[in-house]
Protein backbone atom coordinates (compact mmCIF):
# COMPACT_ATOMS: atom_id res chain seq x y z
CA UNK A 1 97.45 -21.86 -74.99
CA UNK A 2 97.35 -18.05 -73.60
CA UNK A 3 96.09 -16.92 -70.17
CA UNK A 4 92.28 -16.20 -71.24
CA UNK A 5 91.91 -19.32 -73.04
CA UNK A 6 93.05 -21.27 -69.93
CA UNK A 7 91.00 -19.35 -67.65
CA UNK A 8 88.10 -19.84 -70.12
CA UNK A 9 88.65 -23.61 -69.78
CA UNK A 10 88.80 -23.89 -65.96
CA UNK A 11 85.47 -21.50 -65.70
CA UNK A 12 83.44 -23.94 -67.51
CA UNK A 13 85.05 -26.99 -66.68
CA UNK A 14 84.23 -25.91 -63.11
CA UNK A 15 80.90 -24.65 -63.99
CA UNK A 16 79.37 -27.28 -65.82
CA UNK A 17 80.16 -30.57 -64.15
CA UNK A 18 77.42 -30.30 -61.69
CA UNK A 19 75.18 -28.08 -63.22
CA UNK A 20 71.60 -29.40 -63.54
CA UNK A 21 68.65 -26.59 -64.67
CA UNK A 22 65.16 -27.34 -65.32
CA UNK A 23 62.38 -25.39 -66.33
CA UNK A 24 59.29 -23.68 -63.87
CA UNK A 25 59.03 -25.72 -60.66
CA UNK A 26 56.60 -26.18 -58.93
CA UNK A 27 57.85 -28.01 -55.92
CA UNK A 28 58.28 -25.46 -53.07
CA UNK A 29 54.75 -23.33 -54.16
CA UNK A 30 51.58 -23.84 -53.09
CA UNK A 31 49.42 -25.33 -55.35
CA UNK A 32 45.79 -23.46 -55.58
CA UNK A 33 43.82 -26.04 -57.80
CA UNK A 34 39.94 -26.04 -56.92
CA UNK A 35 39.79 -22.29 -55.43
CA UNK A 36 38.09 -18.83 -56.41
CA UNK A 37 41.25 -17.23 -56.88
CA UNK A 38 41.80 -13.56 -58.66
CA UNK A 39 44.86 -12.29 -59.67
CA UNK A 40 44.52 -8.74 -57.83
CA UNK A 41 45.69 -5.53 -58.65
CA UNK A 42 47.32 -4.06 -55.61
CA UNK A 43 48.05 0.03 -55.12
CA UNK A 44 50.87 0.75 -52.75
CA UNK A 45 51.89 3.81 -53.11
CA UNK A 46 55.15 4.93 -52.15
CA UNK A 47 56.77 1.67 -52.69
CA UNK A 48 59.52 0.99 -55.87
CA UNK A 49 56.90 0.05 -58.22
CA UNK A 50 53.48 1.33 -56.49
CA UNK A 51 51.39 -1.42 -58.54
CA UNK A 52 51.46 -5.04 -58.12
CA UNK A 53 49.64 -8.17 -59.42
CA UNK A 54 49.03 -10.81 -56.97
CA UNK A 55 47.24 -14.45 -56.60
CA UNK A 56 44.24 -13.76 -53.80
CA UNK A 57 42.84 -16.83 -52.63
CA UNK A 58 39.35 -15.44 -51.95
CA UNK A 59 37.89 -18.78 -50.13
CA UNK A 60 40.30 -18.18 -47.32
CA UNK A 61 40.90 -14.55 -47.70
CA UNK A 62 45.07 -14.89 -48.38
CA UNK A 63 47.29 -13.22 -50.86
CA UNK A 64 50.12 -14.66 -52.75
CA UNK A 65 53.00 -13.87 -54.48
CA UNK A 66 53.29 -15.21 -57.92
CA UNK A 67 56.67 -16.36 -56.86
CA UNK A 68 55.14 -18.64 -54.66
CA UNK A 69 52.29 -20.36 -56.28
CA UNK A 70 51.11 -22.59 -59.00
CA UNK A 71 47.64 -22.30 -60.62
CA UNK A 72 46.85 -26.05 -61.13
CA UNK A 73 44.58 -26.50 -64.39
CA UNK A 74 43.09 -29.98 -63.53
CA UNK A 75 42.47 -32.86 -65.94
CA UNK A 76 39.21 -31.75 -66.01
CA UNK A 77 39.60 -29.06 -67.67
CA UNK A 78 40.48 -31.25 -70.67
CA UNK A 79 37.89 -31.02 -73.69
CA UNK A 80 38.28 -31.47 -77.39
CA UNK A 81 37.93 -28.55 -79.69
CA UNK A 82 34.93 -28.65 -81.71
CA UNK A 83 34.40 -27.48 -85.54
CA UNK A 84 34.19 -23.42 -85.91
CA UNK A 85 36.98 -22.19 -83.39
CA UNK A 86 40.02 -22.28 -86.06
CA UNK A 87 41.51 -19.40 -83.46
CA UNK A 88 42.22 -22.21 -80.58
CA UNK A 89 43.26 -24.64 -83.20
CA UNK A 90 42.33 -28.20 -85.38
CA UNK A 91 38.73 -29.66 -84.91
CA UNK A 92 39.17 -32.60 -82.21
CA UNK A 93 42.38 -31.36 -80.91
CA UNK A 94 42.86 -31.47 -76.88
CA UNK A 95 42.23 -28.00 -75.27
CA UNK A 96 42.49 -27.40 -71.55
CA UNK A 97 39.99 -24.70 -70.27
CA UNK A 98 39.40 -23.02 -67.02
CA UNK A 99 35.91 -21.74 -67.63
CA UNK A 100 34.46 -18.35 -66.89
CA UNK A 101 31.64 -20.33 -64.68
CA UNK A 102 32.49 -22.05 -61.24
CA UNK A 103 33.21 -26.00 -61.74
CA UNK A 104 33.46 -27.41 -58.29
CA UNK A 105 36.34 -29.79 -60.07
CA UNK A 106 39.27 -26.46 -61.23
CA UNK A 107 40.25 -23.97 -60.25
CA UNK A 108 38.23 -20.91 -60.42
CA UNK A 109 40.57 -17.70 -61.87
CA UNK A 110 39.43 -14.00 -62.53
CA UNK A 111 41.16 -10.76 -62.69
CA UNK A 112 40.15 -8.11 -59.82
CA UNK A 113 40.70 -4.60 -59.04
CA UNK A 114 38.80 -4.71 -56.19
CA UNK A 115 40.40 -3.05 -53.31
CA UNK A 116 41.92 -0.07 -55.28
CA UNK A 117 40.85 3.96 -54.38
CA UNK A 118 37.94 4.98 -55.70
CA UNK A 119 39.18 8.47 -57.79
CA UNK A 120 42.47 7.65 -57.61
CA UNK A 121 42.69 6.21 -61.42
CA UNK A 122 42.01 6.86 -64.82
CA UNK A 123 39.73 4.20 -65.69
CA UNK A 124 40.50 1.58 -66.81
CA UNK A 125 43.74 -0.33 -65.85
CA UNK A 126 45.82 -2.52 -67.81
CA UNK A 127 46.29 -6.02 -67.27
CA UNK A 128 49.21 -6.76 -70.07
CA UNK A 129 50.14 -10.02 -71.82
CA UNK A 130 53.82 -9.44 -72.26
CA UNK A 131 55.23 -13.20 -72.29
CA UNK A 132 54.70 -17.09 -72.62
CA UNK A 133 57.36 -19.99 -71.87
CA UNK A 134 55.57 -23.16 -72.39
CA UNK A 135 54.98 -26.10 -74.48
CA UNK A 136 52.19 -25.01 -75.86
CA UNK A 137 49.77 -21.53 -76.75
CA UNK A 138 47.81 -19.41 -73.66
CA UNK A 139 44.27 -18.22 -74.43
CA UNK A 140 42.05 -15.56 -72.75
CA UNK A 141 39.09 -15.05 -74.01
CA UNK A 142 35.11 -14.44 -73.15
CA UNK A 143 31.79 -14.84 -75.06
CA UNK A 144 29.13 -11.62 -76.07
CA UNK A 145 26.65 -11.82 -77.96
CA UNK A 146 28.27 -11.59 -81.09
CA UNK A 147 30.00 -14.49 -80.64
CA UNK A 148 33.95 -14.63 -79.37
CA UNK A 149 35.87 -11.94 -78.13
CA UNK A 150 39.97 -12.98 -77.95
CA UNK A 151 41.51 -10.87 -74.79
CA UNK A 152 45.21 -12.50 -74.99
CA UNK A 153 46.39 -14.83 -77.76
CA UNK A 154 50.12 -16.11 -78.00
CA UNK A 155 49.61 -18.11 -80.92
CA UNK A 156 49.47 -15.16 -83.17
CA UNK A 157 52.54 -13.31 -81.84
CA UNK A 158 52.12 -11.28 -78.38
CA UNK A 159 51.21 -7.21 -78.51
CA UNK A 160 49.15 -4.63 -77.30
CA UNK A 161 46.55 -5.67 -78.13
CA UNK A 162 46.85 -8.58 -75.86
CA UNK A 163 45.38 -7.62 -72.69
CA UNK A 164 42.12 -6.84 -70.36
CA UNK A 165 40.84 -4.07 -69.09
CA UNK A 166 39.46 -4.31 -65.51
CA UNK A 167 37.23 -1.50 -63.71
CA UNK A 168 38.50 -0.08 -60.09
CA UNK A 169 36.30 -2.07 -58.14
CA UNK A 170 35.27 -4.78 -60.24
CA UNK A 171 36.25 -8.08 -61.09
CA UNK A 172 35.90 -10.37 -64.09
CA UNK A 173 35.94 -13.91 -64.87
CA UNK A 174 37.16 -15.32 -68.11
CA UNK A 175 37.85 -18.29 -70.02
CA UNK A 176 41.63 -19.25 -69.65
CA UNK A 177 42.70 -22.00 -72.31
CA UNK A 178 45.89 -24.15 -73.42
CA UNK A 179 46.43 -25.88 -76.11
CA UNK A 180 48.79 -28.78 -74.58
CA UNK A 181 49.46 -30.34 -71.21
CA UNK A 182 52.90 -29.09 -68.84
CA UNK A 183 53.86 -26.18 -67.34
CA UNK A 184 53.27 -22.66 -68.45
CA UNK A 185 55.01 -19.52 -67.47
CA UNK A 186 52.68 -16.50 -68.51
CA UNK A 187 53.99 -12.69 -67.93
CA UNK A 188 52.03 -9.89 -67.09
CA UNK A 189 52.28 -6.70 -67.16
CA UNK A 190 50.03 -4.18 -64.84
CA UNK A 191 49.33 -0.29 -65.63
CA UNK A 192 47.25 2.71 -64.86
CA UNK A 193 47.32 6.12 -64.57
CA UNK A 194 46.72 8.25 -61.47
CA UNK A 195 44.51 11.34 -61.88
CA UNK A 196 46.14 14.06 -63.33
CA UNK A 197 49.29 12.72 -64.34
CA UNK A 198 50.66 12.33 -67.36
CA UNK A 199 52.56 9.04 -67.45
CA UNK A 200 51.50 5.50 -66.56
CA UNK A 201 52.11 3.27 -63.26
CA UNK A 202 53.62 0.29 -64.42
CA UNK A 203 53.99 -2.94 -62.44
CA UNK A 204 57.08 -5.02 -62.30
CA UNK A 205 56.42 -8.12 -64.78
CA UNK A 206 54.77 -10.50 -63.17
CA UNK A 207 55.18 -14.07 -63.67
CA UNK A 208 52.62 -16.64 -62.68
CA UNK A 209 53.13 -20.84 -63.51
CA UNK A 210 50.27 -22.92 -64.61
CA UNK A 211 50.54 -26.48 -64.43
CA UNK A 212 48.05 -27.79 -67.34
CA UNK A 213 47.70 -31.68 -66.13
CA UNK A 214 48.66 -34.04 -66.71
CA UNK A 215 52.43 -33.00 -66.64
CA UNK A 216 54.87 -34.72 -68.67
CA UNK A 217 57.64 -36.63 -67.00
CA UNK A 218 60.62 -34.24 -67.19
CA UNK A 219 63.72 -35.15 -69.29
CA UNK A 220 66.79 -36.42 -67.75
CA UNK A 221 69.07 -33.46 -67.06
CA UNK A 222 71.85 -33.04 -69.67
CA UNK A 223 75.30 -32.69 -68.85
CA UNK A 224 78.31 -30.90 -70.99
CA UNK A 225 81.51 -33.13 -70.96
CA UNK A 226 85.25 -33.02 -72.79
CA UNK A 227 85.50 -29.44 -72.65
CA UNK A 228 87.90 -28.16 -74.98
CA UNK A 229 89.44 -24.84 -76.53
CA UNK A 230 89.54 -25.57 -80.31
CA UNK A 231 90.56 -22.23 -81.93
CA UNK A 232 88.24 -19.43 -81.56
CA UNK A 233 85.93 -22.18 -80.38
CA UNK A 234 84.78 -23.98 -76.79
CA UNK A 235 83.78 -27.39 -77.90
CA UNK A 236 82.30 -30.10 -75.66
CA UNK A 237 79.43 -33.01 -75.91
CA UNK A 238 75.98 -33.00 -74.77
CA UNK A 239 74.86 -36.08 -72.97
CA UNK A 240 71.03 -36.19 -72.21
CA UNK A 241 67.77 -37.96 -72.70
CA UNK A 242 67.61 -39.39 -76.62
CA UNK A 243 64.95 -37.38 -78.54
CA UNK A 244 64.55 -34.35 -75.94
CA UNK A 245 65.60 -30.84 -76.57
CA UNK A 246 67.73 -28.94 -74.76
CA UNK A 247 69.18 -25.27 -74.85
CA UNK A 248 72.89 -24.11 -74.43
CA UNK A 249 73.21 -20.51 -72.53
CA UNK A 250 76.20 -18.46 -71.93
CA UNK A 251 76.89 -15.60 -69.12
CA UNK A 252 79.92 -13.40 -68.90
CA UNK A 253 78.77 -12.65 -64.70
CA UNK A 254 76.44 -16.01 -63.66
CA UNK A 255 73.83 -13.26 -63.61
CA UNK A 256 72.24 -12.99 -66.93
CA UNK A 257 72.15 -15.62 -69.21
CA UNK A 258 71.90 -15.64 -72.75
CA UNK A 259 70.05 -18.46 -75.26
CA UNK A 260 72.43 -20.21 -77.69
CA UNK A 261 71.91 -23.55 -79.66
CA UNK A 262 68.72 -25.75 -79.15
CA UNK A 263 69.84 -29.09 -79.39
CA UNK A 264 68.28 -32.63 -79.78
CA UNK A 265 70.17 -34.99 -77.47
CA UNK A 266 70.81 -38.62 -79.75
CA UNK A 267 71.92 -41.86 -77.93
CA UNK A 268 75.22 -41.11 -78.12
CA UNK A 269 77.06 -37.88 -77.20
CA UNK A 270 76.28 -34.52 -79.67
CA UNK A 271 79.41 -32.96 -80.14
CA UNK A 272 79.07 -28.76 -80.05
CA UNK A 273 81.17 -25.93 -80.78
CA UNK A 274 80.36 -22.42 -78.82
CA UNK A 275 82.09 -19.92 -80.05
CA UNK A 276 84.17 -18.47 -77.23
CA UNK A 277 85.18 -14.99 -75.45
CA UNK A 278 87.03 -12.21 -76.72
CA UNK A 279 89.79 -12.85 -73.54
CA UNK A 280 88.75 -10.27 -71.61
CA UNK A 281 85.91 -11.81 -69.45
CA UNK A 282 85.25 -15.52 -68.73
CA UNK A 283 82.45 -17.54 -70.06
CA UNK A 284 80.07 -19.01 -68.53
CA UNK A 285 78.32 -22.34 -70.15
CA UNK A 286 75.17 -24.49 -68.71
CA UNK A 287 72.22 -26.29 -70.50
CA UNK A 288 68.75 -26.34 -69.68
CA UNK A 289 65.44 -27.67 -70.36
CA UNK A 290 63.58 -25.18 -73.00
C-alpha cells in the first residue's frame, strides 16, 4: 500500500468512529409556537450584505436570528385535504396549515417590511423561495376572489416564480402549509433595489426550521466500520437503524461536504464501496440523516 492510500485510511478511520450527524435541531433555539411572529426585512446599510431576513416576535417586541429559532407548527394545525385542491395533494390526505387568520392555538407567521425607509426602494422587494430540506413539500399560498393564488410551491420544482412580494411598510399574512409531519428547513432569499441603482440588494440565504408536529422519533445514528482500501475503492459497512435511510458525504477540507450514496440500513451491516482520492488530498467520510 503507497503513502496516500495509507494516509487515506487513517483520515477516515479517525474520522468516522465517533462521528454522529443528524439533521435540523432544534434543541438549543427558542421555540416561538403560539406568537404573532413576521419574518422582517431588515435594511442596514453599510454592513456585508445590507439586507437581512429575521424572525420578529411582535407580542414581545424581540428579533431573532433564524439561526436561533424554530417556528413550531402545532398539532393543530393538522387538517385533512378536502376534494378540489389537487395542488396540495390526494383528497383526505393530512395537511398541516398555519392559517392567514389568528388561531389562539399556532403560531401566527407573516412576512413584514415594516421598518424599512420610506423612498429608499424600488417597490416591491423580494422575498425568494430558493430551498427545502424536509420530509415532505412547503406551501405558501393566499385566497382572492378568484379562488387560489400559489406564492411558493416545492412540490413542482423551486424557481422564480416562487416568491412574495411585500410593500415597504406593509406586512402580509399568508397561509403556510406542509404536507407531512418533522422538521423542515426552508431557504430564503431577500432582494430589492435602492433608488437609482442598477443592480439588486441581495440578502445572504436565510434559513429558517419548522417543526411540523408531531415529530418523528429520530433514527438511531449510523456508524461506518471495517474501513478498508480495496483498489481504487474505500470500502466499509454501514450499521444503523433497519429500514431508515441514510446519506454518505465526502470532504477533501472538513469544510464542505459533498452528497454521495443514500442508503437503506438492513439488520445486518450494508457493505459500501466509495470510490476514493486521487492521492493528493485526504478524504473525508461521515453519514448523516437525509
Amino acid at each position: 500500500m503507497n503513502r496516500a492510500a495509507r494516509l487515506f485510511v487513517v483520515v477516515v478511520i479517525g474520522l468516522v468512529a465517533g462521528l454522529r450527524v443528524a439533521s435540523a435541531s432544534v434543541g438549543d433555539r427558542v421555540p416561538l409556537s403560539r406568537e404573532h411572529v413576521d419574518l422582517r426585512i431588515i435594511y442596514a446599510p453599510g454592513t456585508t450584505n445590507e439586507l437581512y431576513l429575521i424572525a420578529r416576535d411582535e407580542d414581545h417586541a424581540t428579533n431573532y436570528a433564524s439561526t436561533n429559532v424554530v417556528l413550531v407548527v402545532g398539532a393543530a394545525a393538522e387538517v385533512e385535504l378536502p376534494e378540489g385542491f389537487p395542488e396540495f395533494g390526494e383528497p383526505g390526505a393530512p395537511f398541516w396549515i398555519l392559517p392567514a387568520t389568528q388561531d389562539p392555538q399556532l403560531l401566527y407567521l407573516g412576512v413584514s417590511a415594516e421598518g424599512l425607509p420610506r423612498n429608499t426602494f424600488e417597490e416591491p422587494l423580494a422575498v425568494q423561495l430558493v430551498d427545502v430540506r424536509a420530509p415532505g413539500w412547503f406551501f405558501l399560498y393566499q385566497f382572492d376572489q378568484s379562488g387560489l393564488v400559489m406564492k411558493m410551491d416545492s412540490r413542482n420544482g423551486i424557481g422564480p416564480e416562487d416568491a412574495t412580494y411585500p410593500i415597504v411598510g406593509s406586512h402580509e399574512h399568508l397561509n403556510w402549509g406542509f404536507s407531512s409531519n418533522g422538521l423542515y428547513e426552508v431557504t430564503f432569499r431577500v432582494e430589492g433595489r435602492l433608488r437609482g441603482a442598477t443592480t439588486n440588494l441581495a440578502a445572504a440565504d436565510t434559513t429558517f426550521v419548522f417543526a411540523v408536529e408531531p415529530l418523528p422519533t429520530p433514527p438511531a445514528p449510523a456508524t461506518l466500520t471495517e474501513v478498508k482500501v480495496t483498489g481504487d475503492f474505500l470500502t466499509c459497512d454501514l450499521i444503523g437503524e433497519s429500514g431508515v435511510k441514510y446519506r454518505i458525504q465526502t470532504s477533501p477540507n472538513l469544510e464542505s461536504w459533498a452528497d454521495g450514496a443514500e442508503i437503506t440500513a438492513e439488520a445486518t451491516p450494508v457493505r459500501l464501496a466509495v470510490p476514493g482520492s486521487d492521492g493528493t488530498a485526504p478524504l473525508f467520510l461521515r453519514v448523516v440523516s437525509p
